[in-house]
Structure formats: structure tokens, C-alpha cells
PDB file of N, CA and C in Angstrom:
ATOM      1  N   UNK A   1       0.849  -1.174   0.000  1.00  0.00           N
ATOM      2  CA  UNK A   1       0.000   0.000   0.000  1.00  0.00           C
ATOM      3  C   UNK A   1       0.900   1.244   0.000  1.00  0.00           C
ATOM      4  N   UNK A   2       0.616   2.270  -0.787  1.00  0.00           N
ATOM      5  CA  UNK A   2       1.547   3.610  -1.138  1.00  0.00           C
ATOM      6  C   UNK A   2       1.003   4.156   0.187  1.00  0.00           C
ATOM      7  N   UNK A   3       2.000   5.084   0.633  1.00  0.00           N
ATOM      8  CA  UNK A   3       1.826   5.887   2.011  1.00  0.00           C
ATOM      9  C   UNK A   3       2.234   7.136   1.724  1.00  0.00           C
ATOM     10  N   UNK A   4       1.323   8.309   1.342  1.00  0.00           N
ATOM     11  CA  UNK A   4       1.791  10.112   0.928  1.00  0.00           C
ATOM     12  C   UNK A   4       2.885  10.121   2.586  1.00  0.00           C
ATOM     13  N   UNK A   5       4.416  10.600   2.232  1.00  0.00           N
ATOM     14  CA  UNK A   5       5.144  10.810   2.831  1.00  0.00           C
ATOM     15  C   UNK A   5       6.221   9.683   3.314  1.00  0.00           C
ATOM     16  N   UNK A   6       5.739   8.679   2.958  1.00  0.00           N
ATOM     17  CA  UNK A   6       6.737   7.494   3.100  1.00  0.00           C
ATOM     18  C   UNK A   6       7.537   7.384   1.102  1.00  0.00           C
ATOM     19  N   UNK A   7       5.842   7.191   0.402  1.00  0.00           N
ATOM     20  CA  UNK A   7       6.497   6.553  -0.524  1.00  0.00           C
ATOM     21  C   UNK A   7       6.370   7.818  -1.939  1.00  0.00           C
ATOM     22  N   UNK A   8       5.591   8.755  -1.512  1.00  0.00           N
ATOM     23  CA  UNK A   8       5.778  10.067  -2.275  1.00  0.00           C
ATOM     24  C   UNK A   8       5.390  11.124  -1.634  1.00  0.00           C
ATOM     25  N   UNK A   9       5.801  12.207  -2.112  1.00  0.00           N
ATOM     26  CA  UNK A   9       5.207  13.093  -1.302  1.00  0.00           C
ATOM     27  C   UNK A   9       3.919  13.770  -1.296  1.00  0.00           C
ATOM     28  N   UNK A  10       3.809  13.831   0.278  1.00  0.00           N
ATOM     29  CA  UNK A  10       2.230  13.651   0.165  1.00  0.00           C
ATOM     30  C   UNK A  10       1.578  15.727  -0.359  1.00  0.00           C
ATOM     31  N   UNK A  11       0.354  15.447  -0.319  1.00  0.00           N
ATOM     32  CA  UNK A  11       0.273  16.566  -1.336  1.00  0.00           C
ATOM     33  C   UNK A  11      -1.059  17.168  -0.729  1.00  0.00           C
ATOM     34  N   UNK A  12      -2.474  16.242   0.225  1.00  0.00           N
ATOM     35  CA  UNK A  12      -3.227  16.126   0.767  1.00  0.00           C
ATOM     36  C   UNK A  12      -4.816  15.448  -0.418  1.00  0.00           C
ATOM     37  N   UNK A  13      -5.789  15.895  -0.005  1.00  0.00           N
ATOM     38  CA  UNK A  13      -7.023  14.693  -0.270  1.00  0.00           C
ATOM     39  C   UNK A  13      -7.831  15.898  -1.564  1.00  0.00           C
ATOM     40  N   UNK A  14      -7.274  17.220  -1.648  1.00  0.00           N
ATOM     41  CA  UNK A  14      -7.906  17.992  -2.512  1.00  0.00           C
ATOM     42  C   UNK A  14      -7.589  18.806  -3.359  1.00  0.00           C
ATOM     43  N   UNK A  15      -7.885  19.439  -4.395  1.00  0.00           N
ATOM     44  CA  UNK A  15      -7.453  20.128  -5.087  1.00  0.00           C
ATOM     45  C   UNK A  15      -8.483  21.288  -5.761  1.00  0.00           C
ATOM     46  N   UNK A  16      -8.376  22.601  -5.300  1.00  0.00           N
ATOM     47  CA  UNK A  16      -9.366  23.362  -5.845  1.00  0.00           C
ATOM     48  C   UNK A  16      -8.778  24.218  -7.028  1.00  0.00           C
ATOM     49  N   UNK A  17      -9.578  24.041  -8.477  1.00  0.00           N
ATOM     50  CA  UNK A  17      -9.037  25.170  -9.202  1.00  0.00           C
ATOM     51  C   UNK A  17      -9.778  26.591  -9.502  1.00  0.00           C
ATOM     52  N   UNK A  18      -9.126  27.719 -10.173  1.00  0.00           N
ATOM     53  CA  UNK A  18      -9.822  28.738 -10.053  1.00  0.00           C
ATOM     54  C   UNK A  18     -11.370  28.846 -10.566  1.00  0.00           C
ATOM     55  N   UNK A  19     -12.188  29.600 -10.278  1.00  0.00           N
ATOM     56  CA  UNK A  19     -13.643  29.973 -11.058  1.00  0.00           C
ATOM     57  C   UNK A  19     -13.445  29.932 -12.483  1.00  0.00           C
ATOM     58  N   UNK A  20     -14.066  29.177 -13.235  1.00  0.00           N
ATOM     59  CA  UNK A  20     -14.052  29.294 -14.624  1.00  0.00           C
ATOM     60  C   UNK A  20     -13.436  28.562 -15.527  1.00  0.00           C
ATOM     61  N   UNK A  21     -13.079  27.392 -14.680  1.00  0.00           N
ATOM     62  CA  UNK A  21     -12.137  26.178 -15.190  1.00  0.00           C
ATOM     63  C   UNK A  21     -13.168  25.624 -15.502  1.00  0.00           C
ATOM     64  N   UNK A  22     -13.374  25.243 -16.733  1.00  0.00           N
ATOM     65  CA  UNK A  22     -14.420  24.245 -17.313  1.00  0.00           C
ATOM     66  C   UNK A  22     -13.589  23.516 -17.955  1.00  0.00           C
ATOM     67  N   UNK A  23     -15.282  22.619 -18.529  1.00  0.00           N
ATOM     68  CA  UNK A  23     -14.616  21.033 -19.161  1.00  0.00           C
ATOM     69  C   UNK A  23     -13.771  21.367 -20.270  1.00  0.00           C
ATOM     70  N   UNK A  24     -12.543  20.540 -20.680  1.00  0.00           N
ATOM     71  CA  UNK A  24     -11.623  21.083 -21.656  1.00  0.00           C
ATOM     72  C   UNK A  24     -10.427  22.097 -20.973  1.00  0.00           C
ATOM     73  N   UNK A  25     -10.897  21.805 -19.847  1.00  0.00           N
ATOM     74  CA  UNK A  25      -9.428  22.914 -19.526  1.00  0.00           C
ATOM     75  C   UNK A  25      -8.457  21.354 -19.167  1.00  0.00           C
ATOM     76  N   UNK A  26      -7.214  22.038 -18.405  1.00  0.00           N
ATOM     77  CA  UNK A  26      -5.946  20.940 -18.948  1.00  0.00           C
ATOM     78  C   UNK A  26      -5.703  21.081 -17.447  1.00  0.00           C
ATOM     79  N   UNK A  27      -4.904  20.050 -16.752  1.00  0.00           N
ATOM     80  CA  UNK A  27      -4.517  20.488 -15.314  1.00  0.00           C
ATOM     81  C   UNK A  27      -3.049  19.267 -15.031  1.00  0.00           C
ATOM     82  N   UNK A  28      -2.205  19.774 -14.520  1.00  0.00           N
ATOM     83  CA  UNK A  28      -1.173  18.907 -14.465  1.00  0.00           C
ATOM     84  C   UNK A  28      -0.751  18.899 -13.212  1.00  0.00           C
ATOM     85  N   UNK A  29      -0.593  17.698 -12.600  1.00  0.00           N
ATOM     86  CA  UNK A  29      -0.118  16.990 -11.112  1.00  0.00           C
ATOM     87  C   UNK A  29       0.908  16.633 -11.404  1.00  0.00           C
ATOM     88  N   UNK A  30       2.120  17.154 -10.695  1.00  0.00           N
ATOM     89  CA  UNK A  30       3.250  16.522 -10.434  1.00  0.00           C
ATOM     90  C   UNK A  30       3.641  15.515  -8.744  1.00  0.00           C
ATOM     91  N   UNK A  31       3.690  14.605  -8.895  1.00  0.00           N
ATOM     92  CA  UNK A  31       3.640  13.450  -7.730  1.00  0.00           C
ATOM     93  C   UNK A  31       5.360  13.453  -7.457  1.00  0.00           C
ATOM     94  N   UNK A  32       5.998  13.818  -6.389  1.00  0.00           N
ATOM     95  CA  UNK A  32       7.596  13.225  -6.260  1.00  0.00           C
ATOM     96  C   UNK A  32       7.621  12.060  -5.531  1.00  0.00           C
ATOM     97  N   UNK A  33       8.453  10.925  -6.290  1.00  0.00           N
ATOM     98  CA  UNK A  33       8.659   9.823  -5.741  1.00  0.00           C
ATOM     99  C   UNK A  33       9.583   9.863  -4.884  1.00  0.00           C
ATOM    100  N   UNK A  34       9.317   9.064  -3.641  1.00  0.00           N
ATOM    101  CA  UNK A  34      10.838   8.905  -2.329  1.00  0.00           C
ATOM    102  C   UNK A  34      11.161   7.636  -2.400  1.00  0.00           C
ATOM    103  N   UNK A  35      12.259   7.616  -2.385  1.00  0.00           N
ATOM    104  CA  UNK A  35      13.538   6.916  -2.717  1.00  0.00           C
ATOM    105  C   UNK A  35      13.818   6.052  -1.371  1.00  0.00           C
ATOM    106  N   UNK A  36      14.004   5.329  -1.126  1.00  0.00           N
ATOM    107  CA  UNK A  36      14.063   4.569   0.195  1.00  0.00           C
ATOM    108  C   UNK A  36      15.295   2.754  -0.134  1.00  0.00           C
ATOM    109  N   UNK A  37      15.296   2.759   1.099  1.00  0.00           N
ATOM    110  CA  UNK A  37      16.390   0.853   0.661  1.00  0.00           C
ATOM    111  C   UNK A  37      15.471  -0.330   1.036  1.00  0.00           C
ATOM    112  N   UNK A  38      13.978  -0.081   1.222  1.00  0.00           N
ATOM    113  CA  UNK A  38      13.323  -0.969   1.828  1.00  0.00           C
ATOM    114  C   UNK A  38      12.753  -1.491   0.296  1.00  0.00           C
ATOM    115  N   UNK A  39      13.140  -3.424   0.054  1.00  0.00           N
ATOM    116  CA  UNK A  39      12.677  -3.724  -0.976  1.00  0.00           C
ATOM    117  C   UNK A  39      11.012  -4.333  -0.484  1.00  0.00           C
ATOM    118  N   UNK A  40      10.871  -3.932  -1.887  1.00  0.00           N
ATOM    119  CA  UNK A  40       9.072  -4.021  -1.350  1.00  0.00           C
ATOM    120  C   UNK A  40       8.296  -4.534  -3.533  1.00  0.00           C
ATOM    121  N   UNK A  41       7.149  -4.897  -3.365  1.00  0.00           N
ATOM    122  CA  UNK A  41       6.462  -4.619  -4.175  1.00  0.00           C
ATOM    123  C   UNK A  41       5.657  -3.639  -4.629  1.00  0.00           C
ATOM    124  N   UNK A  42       5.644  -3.546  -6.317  1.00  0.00           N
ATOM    125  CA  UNK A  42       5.407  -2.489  -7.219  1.00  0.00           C
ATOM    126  C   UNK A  42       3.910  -1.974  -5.801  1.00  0.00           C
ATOM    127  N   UNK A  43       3.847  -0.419  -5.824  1.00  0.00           N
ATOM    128  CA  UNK A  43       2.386   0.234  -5.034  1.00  0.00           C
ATOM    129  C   UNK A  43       1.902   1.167  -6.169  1.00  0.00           C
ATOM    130  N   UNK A  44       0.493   0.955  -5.964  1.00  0.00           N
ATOM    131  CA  UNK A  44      -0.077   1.811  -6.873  1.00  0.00           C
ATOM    132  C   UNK A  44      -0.718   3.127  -5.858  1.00  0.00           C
ATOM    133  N   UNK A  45      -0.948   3.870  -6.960  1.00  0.00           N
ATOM    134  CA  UNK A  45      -1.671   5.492  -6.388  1.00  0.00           C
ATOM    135  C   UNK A  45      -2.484   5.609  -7.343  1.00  0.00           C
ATOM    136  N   UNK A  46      -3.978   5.810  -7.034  1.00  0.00           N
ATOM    137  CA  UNK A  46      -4.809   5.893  -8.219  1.00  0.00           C
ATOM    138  C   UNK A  46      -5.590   7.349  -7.607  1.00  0.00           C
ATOM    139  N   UNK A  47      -5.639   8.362  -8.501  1.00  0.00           N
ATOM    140  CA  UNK A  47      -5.995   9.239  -8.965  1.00  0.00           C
ATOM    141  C   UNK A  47      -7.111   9.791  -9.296  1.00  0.00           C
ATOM    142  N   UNK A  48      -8.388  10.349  -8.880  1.00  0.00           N
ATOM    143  CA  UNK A  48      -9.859  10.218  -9.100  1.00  0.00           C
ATOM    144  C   UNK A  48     -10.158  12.385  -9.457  1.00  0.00           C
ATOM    145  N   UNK A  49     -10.311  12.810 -10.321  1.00  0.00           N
ATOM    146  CA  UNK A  49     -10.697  13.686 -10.195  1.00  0.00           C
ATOM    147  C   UNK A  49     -12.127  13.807 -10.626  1.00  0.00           C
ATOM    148  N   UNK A  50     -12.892  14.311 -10.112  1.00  0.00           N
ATOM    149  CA  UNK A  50     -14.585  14.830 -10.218  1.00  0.00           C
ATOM    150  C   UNK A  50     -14.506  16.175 -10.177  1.00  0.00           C
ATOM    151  N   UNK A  51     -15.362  17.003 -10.928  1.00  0.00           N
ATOM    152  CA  UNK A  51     -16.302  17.896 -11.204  1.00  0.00           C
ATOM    153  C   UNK A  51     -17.474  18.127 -10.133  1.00  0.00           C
ATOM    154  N   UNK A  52     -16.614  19.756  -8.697  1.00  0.00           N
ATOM    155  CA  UNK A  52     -17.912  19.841  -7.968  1.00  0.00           C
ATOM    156  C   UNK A  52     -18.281  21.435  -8.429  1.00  0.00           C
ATOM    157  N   UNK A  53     -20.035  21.112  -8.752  1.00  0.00           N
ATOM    158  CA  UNK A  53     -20.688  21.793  -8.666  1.00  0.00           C
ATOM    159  C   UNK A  53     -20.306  22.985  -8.122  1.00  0.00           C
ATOM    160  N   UNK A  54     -21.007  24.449  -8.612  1.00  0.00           N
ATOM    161  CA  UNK A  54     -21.289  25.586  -7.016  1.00  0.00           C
ATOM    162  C   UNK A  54     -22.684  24.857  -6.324  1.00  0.00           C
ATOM    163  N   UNK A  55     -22.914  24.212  -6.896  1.00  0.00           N
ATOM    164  CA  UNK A  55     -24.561  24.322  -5.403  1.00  0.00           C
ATOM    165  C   UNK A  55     -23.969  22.711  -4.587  1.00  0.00           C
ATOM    166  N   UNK A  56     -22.476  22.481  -4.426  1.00  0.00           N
ATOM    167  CA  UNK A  56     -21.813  21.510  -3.438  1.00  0.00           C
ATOM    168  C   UNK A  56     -22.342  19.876  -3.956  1.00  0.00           C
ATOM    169  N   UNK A  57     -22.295  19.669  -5.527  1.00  0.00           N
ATOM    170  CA  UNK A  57     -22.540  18.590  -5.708  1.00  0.00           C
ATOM    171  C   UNK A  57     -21.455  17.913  -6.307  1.00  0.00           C
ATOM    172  N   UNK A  58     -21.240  16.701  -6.338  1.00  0.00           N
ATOM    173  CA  UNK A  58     -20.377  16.017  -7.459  1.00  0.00           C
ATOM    174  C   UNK A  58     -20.925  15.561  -8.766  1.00  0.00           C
ATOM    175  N   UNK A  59     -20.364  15.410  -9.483  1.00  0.00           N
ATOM    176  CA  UNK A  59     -20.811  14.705 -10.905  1.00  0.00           C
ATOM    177  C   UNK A  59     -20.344  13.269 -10.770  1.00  0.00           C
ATOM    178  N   UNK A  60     -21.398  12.345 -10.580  1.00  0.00           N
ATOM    179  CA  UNK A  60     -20.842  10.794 -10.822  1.00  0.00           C
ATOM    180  C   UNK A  60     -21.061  10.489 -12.280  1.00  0.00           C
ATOM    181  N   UNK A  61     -21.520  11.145 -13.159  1.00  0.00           N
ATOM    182  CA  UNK A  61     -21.724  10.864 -14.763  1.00  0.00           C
ATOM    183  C   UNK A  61     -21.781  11.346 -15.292  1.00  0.00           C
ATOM    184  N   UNK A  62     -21.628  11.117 -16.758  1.00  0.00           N
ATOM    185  CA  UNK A  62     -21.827  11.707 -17.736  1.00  0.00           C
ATOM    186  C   UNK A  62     -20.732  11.988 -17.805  1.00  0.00           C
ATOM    187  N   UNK A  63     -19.261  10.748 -17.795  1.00  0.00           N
ATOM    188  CA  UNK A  63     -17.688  10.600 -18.258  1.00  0.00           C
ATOM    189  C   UNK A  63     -17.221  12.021 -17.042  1.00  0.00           C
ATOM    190  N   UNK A  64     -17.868  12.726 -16.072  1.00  0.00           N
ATOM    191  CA  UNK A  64     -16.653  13.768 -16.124  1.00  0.00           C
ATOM    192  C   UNK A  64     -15.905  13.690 -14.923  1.00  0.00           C
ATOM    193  N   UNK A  65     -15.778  12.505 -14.297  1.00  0.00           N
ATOM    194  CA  UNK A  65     -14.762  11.970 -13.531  1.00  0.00           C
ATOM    195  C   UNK A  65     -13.581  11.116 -14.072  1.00  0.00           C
ATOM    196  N   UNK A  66     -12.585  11.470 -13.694  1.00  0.00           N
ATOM    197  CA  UNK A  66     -11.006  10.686 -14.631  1.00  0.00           C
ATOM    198  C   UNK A  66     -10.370  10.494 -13.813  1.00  0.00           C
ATOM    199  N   UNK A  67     -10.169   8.943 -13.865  1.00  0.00           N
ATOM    200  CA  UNK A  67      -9.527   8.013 -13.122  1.00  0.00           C
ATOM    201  C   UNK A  67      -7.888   7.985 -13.839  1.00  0.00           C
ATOM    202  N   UNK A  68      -7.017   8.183 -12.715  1.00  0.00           N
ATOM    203  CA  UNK A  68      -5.264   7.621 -13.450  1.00  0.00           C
ATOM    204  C   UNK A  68      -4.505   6.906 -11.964  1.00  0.00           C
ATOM    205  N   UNK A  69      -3.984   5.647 -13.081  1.00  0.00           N
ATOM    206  CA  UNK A  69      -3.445   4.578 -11.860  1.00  0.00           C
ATOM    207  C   UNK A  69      -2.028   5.063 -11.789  1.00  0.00           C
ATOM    208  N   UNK A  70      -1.209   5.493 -10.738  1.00  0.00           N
ATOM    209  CA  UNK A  70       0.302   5.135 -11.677  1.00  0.00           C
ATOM    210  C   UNK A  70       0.759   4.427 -10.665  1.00  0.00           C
ATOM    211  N   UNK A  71       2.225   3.581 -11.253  1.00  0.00           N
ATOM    212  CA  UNK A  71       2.517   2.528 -10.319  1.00  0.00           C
ATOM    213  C   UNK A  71       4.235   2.854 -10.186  1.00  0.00           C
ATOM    214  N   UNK A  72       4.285   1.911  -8.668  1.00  0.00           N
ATOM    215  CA  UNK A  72       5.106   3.281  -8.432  1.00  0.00           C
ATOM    216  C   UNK A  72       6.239   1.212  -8.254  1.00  0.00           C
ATOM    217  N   UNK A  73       7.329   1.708  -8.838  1.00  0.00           N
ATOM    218  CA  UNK A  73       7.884   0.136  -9.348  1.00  0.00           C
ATOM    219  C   UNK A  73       9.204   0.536  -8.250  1.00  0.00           C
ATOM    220  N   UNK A  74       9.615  -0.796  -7.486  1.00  0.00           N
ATOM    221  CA  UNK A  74      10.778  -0.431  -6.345  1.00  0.00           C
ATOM    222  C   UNK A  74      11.995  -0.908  -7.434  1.00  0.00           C
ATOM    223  N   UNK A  75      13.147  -0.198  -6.587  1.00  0.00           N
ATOM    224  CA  UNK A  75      14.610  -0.301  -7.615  1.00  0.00           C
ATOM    225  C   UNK A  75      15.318  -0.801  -6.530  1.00  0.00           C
ATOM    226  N   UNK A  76      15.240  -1.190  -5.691  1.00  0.00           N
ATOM    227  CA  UNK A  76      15.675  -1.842  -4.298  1.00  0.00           C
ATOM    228  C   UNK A  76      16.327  -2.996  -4.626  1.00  0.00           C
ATOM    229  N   UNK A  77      15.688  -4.050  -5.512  1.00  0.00           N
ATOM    230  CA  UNK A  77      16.288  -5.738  -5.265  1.00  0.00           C
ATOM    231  C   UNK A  77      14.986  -6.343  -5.704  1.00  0.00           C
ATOM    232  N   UNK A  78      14.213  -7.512  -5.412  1.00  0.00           N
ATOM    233  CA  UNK A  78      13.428  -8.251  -5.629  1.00  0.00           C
ATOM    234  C   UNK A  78      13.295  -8.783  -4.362  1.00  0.00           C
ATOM    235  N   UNK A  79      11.739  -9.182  -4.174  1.00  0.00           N
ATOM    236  CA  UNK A  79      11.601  -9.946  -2.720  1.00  0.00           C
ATOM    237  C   UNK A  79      11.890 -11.309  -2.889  1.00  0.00           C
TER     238      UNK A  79
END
């Protein structure tokens, strides 16, 4: 299991962008990986962004939630 601050740095649970960011706008996350000697297996971090409303809703449809897995592969050794 990936741990924000063990195995990248952690960044927290949200992300607000400015008024007027609509669909078609572009947004880029940079994740830093930490480097450690503990051999372990590949951890994933999966990525969920949703579309909230102003009247405090989410969008569960209509595609405008985007899911990204990335996997975070150890350079340690093999278990």
C-alpha cells in the first residue's frame, strides 16, 4: 500500500481550481517519488478527479470523472 510521505510526497485529499475552469481545460499533477532501501512490491496510487458543482454537488456521470493509476515500481532488489 503507497503511504503520501513514506512513498511520495504527500500533497493532501484535494485540489481546488480557479472559477471558470471548465470542461476542456488541462490540469497537471506533479507526484515526487521517495527513494528509500526498503525492498518491497510495485504500489499503486490511483488518482480520481470529479467535477464539484457551485450548489456543493459532485458529478458521478456523464464521463466527467477521470480516473489515473500510476505505479510506483521499487529499484531496491526483488523480494
Amino acid at each position: 500500500m503507497t503511504t503520501g510521505g513514506e512513498d511520495y510526497t504527500s500533497f493532501g485529499t484535494s485540489f481546488i481550481f480557479k472559477s471558470g475552469s471548465g470542461p476542456g481545460t488541462k490540469f497537471s499533477l506533479t507526484i515526487d517519488i521517495l527513494d528509500d532501501e526498503v525492498v518491497e512490491r510495485d504500489e499503486v496510487i490511483v488518482i480520481v478527479a470529479s467535477i464539484l458543482y457551485e450548489r456543493g454537488e459532485f458529478s458521478h456521470s456523464g464521463g466527467n470523472n477521470t480516473v489515473r493509476t500510476i505505479t510506483i515500481r521499487d529499484n531496491d532488489g526483488e523480494l
